[in-house]
Protein backbone atom coordinates (compact mmCIF):
# COMPACT_ATOMS: atom_id res chain seq x y z
CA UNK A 1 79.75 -0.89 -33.33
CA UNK A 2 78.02 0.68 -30.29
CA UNK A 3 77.51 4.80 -30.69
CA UNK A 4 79.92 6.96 -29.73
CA UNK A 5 77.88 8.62 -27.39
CA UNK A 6 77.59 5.51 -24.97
CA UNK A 7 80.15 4.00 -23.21
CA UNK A 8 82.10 1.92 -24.75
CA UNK A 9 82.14 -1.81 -24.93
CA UNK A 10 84.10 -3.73 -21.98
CA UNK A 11 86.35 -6.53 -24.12
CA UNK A 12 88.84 -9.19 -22.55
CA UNK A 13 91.97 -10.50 -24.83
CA UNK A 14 92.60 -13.57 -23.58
CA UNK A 15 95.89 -14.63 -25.24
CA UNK A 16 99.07 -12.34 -26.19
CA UNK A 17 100.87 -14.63 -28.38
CA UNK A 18 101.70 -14.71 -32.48
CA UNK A 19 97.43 -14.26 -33.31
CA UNK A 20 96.65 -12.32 -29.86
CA UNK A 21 99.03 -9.68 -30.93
CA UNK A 22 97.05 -9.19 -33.93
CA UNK A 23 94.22 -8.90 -32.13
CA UNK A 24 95.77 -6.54 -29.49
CA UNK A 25 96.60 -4.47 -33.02
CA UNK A 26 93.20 -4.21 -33.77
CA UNK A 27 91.62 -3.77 -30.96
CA UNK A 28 93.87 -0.86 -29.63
CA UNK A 29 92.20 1.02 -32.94
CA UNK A 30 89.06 0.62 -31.76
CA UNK A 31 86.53 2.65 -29.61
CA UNK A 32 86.64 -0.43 -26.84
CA UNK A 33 87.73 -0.17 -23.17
CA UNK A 34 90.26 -2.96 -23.67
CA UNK A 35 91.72 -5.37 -20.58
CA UNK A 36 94.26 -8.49 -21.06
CA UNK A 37 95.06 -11.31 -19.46
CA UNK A 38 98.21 -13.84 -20.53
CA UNK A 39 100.02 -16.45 -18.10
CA UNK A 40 103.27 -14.69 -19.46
CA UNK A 41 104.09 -11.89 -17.43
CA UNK A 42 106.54 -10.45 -19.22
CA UNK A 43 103.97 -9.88 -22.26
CA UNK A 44 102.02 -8.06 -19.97
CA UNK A 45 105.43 -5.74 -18.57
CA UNK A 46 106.00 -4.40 -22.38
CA UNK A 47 102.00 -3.96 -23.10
CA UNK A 48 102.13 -1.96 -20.07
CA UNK A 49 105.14 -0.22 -20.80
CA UNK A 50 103.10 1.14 -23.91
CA UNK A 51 100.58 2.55 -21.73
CA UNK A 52 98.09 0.10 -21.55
CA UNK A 53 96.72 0.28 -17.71
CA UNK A 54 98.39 -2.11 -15.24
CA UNK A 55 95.14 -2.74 -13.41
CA UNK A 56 94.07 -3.63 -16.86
CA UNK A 57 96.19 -6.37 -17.14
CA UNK A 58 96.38 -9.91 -15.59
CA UNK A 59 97.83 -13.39 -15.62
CA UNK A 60 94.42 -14.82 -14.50
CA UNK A 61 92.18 -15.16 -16.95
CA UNK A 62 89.58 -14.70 -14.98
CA UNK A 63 90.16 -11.81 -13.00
CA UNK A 64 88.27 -9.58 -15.33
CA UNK A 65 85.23 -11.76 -15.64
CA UNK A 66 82.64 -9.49 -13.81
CA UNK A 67 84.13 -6.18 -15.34
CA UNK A 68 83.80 -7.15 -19.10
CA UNK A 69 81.00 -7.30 -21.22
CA UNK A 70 82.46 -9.95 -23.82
CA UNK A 71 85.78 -11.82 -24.06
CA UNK A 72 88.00 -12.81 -27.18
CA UNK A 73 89.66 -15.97 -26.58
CA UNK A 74 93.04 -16.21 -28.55
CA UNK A 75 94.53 -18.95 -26.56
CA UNK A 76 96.08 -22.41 -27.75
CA UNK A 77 92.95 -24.49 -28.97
CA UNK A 78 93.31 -26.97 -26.10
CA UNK A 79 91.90 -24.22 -23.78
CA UNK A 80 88.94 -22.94 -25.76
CA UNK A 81 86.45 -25.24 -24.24
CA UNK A 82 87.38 -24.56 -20.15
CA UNK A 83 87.70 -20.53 -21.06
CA UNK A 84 84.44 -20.13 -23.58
CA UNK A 85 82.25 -22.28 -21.59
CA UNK A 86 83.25 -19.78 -18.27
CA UNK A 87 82.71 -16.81 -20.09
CA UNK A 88 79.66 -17.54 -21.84
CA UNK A 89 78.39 -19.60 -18.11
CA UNK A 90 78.67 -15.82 -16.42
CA UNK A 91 76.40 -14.51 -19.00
CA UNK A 92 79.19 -12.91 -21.81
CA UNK A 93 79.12 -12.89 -25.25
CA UNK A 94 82.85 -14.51 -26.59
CA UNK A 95 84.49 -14.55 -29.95
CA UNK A 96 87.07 -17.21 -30.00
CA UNK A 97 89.83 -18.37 -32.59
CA UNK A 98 89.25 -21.29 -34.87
CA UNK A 99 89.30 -23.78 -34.20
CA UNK A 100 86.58 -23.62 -31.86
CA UNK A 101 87.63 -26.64 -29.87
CA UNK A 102 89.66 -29.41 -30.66
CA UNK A 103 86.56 -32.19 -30.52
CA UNK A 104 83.26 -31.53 -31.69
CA UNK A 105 81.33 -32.78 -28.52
CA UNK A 106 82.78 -29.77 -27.00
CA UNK A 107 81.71 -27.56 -29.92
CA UNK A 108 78.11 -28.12 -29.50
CA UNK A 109 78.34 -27.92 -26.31
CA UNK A 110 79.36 -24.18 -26.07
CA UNK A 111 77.03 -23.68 -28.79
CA UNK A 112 74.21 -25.36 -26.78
CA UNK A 113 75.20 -23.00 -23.71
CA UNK A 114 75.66 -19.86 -25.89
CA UNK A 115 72.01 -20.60 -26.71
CA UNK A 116 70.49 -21.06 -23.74
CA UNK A 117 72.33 -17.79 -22.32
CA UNK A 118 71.46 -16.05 -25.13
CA UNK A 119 74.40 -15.25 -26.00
CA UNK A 120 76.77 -14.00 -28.87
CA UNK A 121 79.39 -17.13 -29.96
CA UNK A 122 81.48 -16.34 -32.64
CA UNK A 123 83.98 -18.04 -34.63
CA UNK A 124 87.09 -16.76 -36.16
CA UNK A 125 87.03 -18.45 -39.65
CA UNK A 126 88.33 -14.91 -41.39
CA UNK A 127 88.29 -15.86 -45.13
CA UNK A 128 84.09 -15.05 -44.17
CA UNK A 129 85.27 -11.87 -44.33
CA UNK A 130 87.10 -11.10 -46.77
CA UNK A 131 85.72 -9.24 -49.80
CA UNK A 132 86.55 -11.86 -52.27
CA UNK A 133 85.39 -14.35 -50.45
CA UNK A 134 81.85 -12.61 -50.12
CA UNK A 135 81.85 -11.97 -53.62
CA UNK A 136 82.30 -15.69 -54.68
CA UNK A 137 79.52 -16.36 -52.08
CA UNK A 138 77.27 -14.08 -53.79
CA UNK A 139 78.40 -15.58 -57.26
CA UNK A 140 77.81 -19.29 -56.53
CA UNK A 141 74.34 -18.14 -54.66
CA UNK A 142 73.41 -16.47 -58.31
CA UNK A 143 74.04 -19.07 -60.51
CA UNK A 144 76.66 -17.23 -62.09
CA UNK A 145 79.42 -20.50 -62.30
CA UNK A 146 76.03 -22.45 -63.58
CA UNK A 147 75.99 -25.75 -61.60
CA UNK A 148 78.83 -25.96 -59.72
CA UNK A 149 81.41 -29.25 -60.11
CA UNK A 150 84.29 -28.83 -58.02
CA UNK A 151 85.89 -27.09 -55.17
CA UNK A 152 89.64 -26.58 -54.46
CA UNK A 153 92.11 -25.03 -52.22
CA UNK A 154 95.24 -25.08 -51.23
CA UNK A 155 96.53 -23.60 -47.81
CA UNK A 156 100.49 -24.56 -47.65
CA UNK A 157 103.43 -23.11 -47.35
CA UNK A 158 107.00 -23.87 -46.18
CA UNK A 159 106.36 -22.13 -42.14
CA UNK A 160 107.40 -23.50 -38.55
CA UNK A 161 104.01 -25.82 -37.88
CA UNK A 162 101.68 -24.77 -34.87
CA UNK A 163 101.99 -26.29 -31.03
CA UNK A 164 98.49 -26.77 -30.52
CA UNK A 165 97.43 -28.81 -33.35
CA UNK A 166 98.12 -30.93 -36.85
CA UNK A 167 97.68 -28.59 -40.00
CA UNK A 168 94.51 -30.27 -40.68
CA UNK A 169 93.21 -28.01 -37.61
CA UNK A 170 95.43 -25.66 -38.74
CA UNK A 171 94.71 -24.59 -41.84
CA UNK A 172 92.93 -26.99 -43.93
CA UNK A 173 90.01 -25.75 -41.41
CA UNK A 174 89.86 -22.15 -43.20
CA UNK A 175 88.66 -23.86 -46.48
CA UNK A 176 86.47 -26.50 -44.98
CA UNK A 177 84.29 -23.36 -43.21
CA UNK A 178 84.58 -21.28 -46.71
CA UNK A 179 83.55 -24.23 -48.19
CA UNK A 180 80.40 -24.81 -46.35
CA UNK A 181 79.84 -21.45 -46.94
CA UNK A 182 79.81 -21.59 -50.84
CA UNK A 183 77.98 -24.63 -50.52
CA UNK A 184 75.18 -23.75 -47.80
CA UNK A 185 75.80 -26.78 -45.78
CA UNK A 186 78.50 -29.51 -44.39
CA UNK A 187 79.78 -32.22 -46.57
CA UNK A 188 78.36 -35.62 -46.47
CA UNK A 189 81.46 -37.96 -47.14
CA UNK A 190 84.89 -36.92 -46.01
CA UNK A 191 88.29 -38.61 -46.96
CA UNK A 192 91.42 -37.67 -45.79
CA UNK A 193 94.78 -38.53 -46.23
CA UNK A 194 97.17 -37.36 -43.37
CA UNK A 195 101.25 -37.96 -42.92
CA UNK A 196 103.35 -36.88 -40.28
CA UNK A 197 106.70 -36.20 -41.96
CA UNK A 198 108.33 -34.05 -39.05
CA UNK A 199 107.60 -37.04 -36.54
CA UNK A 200 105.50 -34.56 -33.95
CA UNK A 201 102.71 -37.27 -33.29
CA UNK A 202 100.79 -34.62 -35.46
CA UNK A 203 100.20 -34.37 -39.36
CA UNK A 204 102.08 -31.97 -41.27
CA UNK A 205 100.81 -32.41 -44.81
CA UNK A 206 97.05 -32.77 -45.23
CA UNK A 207 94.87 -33.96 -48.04
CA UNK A 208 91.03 -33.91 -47.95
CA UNK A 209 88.01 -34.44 -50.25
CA UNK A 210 84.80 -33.58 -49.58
CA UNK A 211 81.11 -34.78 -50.94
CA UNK A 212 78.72 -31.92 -51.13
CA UNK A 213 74.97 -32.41 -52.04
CA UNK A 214 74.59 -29.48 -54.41
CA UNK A 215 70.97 -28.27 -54.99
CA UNK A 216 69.79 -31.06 -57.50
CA UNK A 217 71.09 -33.71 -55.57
CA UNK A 218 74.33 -33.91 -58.25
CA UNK A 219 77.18 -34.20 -56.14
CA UNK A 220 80.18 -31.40 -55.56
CA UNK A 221 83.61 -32.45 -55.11
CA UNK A 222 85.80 -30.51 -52.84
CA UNK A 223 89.46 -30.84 -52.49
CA UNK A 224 92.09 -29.11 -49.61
CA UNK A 225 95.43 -29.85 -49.67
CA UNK A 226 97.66 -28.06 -46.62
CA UNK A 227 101.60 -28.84 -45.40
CA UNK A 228 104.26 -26.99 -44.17
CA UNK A 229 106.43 -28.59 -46.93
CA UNK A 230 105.77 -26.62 -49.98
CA UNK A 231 108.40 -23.50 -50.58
CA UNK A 232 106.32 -20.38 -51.05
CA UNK A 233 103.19 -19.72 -49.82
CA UNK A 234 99.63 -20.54 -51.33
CA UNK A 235 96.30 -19.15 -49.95
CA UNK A 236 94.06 -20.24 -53.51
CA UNK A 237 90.65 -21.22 -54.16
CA UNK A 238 89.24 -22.40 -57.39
CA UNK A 239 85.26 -22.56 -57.86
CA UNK A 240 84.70 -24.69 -61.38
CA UNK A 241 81.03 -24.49 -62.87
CA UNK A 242 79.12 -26.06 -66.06
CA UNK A 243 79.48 -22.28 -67.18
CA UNK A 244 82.45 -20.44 -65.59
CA UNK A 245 85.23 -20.67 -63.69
CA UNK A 246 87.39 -18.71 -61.03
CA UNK A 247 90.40 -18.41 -59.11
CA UNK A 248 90.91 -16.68 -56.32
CA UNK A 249 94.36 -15.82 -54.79
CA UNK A 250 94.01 -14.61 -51.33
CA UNK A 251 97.74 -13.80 -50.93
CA UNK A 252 97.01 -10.63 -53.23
CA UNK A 253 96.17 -7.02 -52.35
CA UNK A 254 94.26 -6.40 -55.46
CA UNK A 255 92.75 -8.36 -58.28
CA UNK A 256 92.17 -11.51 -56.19
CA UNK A 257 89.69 -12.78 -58.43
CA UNK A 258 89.99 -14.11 -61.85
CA UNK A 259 86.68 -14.93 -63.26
CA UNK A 260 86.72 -16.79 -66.52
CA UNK A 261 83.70 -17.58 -68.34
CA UNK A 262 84.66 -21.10 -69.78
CA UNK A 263 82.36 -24.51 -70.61
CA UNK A 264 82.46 -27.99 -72.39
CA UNK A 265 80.25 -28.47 -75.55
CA UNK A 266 79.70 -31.47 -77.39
CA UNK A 267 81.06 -30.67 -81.25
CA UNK A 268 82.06 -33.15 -84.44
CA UNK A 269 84.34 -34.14 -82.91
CA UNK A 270 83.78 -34.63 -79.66
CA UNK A 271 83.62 -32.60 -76.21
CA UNK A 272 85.26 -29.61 -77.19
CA UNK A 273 86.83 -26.45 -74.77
CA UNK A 274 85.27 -22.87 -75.07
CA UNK A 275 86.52 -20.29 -73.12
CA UNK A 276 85.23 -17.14 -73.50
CA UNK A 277 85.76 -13.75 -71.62
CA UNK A 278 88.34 -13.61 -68.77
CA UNK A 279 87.50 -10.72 -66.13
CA UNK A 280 89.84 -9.92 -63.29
CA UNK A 281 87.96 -8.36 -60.28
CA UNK A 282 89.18 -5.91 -57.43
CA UNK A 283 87.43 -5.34 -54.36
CA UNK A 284 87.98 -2.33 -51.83
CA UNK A 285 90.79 -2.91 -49.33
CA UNK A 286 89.42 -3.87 -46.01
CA UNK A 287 91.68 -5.99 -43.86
CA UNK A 288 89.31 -9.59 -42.61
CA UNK A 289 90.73 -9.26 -39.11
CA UNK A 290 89.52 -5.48 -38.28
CA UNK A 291 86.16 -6.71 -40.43
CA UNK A 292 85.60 -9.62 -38.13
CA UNK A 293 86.16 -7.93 -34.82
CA UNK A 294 84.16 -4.78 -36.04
CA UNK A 295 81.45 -7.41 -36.80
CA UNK A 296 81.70 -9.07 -33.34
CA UNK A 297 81.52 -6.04 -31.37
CA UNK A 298 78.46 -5.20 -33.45
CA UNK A 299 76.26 -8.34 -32.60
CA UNK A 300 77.48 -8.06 -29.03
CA UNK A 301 75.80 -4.18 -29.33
CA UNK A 302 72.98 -4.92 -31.23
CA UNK A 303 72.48 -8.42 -31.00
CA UNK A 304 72.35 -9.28 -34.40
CA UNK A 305 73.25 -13.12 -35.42
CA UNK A 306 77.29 -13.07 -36.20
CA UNK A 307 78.72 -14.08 -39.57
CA UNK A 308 80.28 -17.06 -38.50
CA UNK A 309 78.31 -18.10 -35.58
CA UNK A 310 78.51 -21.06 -33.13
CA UNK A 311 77.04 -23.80 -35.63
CA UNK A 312 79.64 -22.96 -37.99
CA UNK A 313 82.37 -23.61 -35.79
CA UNK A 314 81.22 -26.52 -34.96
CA UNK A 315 80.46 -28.47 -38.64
CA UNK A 316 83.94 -26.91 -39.05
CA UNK A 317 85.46 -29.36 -36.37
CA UNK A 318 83.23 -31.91 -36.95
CA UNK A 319 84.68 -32.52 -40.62
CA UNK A 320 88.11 -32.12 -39.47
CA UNK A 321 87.19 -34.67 -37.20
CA UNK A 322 85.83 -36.98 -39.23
CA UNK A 323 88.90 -36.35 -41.84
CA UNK A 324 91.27 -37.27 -39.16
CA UNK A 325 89.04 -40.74 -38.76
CA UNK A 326 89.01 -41.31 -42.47
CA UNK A 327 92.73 -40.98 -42.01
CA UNK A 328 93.46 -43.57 -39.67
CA UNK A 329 90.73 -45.43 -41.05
CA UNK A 330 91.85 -45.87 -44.52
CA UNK A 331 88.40 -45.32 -45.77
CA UNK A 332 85.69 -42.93 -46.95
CA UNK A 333 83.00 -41.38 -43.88
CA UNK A 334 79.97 -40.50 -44.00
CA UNK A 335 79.37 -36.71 -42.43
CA UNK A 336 77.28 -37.52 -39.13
CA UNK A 337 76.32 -35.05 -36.38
């Protein structure tokens, strides 16, 4: 964050609705001199009512663009690629809500602009920040699961679907960033199995598996499922090694992590099951969304690379992409650029 002695850091929302107003939350905490702009007026009437300056506020997107040092873009993903390539064009850095855009052409090419501006591009895949998360980074980057076998997660839940986009953009998105996160890379083979059950034109229920190259060429498998069918809620990840095993439940406040040290050995009888010592592991309470903004407004002060930069954003879409071909394909794809 910039000192508190200069002046503090000019910042755009662009986009009030269910995730803008989380943003809005956060960034009303924070030492930022904070303007808005949403083509719903009356969103604008109550966040003025609460004292946010009128002249602050705007139904044109664009009317702050030469007052503002950096915009956050928490429109519908159809717009990200018209309102991130203006901002970053006039020389601002821009944080933007996954998906990054909805076609991976467009991806690189804010990430090519964003370059040659030298700019800031960051990407809102939140699960980078959150302390569990980090912690199973750190883990798998330590050997401490041994050689890693398979990946899973499940993001479902029984919620209204999303306007913008299938849940494959969604949500199965989160896991296939975190994913190449643990696993220092993007797939190469995607397979995807899609329906549309609520007859949108869009899938509602989402099931993807992923080839990873693991660092002696063995092969990790990755699986997502995601649907707004399944009563409850589920935000789990499961990273299975040669030597231990963990779950993590990100729905939890505390003890997110169960780590259990458990392996296959070859005995008299055959492959036999030894589990060992079962840790559960608590982190410090730090909410992701405050973390990733804090973060943003950091590289955009001190220019440091962001967390989830442009390039992830991008192999992000690109595998949903390709999922969505393998879909309507019927077949297995290989991961190209």
């Amino acid at each position: 964050m910039p000192e508190t002695d200069a002046s503090p850091t000019r910042v755009v929302l662009l986009g009030l609705g269910r995730w803008g107003a989380n943003h809005l939350r956060v960034l009303r905490g924070l030492p930022v001199e904070l303007y808005c702009a949403d083509t719903d007026a009356a969103r604008l009437e109550k966040l003025a009512e609460s004292g946010l300056p009128a002249e602050r506020l705007s139904t044109d997107p664009y009317a702050f663009l030469d007052r503002v040092d950096c915009a956050l873009v928490a429109t519908p993903a159809q717009s990200h690629h018209e309102l991130c390539r203006r901002y970053l064009d006039a020389g601002k850095d821009v944080f933007v809500e996954k998906p990054l855009t909805l076609e991976s052409a467009d991806s690189r090419d804010l990430v090519e602009l964003a370059e040659s501006k030298q700019r800031i591009l960051q990407v809102g895949h939140i699960f980078r920040f959150d302390p569990a998360a980090q912690w199973l980074t750190r883990a798998i980057a330590a050997g401490e699961f041994g050689r890693l076998k398979i990946l899973r997660g499940n993001f479902s839940g029984f919620k209204r679907p999303r306007n913008d986009s299938g849940v494959t953009f969604a949500d199965a998105i989160h896991f296939v960033d975190l994913f190449n996160l643990f696993m220092g890379g993007p797939p190469v083979r995607v397979t995807a199995v899609l329906n549309d059950f609520l007859g949108r034109g869009m899938d509602d229920e989402s099931w993807i598996a992923l080839d990873y190259e693991g660092p002696d060429g063995a092969v990790v498998s990755a699986f997502i499922e995601t649907g707004y069918h399944t009563p409850g809620k589920y935000r789990e990840v499961k990273v299975l090694g040669e030597r231990a095993s963990a779950i993590c439940d990100f729905n939890v406040a505390q003890y997110k992590v169960r780590m259990v040290e458990a392996r296959h050995e070859v005995g008299r009888n055959g492959i036999v099951a030894v589990e060992e010592t079962t840790r559960q592991l608590e982190f410090p309470p730090e909410e992701p969304l405050l973390a990733e903004v804090r973060a943003f407004l950091q590289s955009v002060a001190d220019r440091s690379p962001p967390a989830a930069d442009g390039w992830a954003g991008y192999w992000s879409v690109r595998v949903i992409e390709r999922a969505l071909d393998s879909a309507r394909e019927r077949r297995t794809l290989p991961l190209e650029a």
